[in-house]
Protein backbone atom coordinates (compact mmCIF):
# COMPACT_ATOMS: atom_id res chain seq x y z
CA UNK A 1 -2.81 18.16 10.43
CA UNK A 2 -4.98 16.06 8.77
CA UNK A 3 -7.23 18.36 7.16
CA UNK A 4 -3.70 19.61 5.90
CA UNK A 5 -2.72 16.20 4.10
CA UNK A 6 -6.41 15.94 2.35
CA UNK A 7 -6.51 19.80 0.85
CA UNK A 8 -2.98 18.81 -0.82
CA UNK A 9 -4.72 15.52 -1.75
CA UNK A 10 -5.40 14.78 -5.66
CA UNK A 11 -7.97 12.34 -6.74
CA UNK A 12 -7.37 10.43 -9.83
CA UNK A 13 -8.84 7.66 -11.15
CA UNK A 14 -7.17 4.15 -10.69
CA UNK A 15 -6.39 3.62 -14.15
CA UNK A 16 -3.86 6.19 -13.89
CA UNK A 17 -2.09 4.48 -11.33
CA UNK A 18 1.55 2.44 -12.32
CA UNK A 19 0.89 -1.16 -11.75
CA UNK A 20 3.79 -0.77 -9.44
CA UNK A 21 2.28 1.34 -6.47
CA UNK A 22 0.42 -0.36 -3.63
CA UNK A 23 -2.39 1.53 -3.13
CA UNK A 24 -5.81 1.16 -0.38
CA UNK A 25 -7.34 -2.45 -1.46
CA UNK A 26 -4.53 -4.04 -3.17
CA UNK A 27 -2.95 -6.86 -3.02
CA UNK A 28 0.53 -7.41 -3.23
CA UNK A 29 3.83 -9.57 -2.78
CA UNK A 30 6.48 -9.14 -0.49
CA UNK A 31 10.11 -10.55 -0.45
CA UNK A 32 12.55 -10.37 2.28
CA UNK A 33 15.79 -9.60 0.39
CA UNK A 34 17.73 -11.44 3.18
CA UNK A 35 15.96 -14.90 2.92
CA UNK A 36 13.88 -14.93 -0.07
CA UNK A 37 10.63 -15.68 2.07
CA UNK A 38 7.57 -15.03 -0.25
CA UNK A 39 4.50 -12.89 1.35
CA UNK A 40 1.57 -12.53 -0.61
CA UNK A 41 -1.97 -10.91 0.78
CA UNK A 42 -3.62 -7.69 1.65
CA UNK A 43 -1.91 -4.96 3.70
CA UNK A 44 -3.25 -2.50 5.47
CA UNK A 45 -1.18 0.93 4.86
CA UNK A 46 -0.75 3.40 7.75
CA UNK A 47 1.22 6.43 8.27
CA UNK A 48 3.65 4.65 10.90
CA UNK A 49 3.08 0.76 9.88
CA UNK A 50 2.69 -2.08 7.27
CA UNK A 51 0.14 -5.01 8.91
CA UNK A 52 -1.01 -7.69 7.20
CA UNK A 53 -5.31 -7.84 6.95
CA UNK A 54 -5.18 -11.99 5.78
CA UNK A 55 -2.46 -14.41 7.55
């Protein structure tokens, strides 16, 4: 399954990604739309899950 995701996989280089995608190693800010709380930090991005690397 895996070695099924990677073959599809295309490399590019970062510059070519919007400034809008959260990609491996970025940081990024999070807002809960149903009390404004602010989260800013590193996330680690998994298949099933969103966890936060720095509390």
């Amino acid at each position: 399954m895996l070695d099924d995701v990677l073959e599809r996989a295309v490399i590019v280089d970062s510059r070519e990604i919007p400034s809008n995608i959260v990609t491996m190693n970025s940081q990024a800010t999070l807002v809960d739309e149903t009390n404004s709380e602010v989260m800013t930090g590193r996330w680690s991005i998994r298949p099933t899950r969103i966890s936060r690397k720095d509390a």
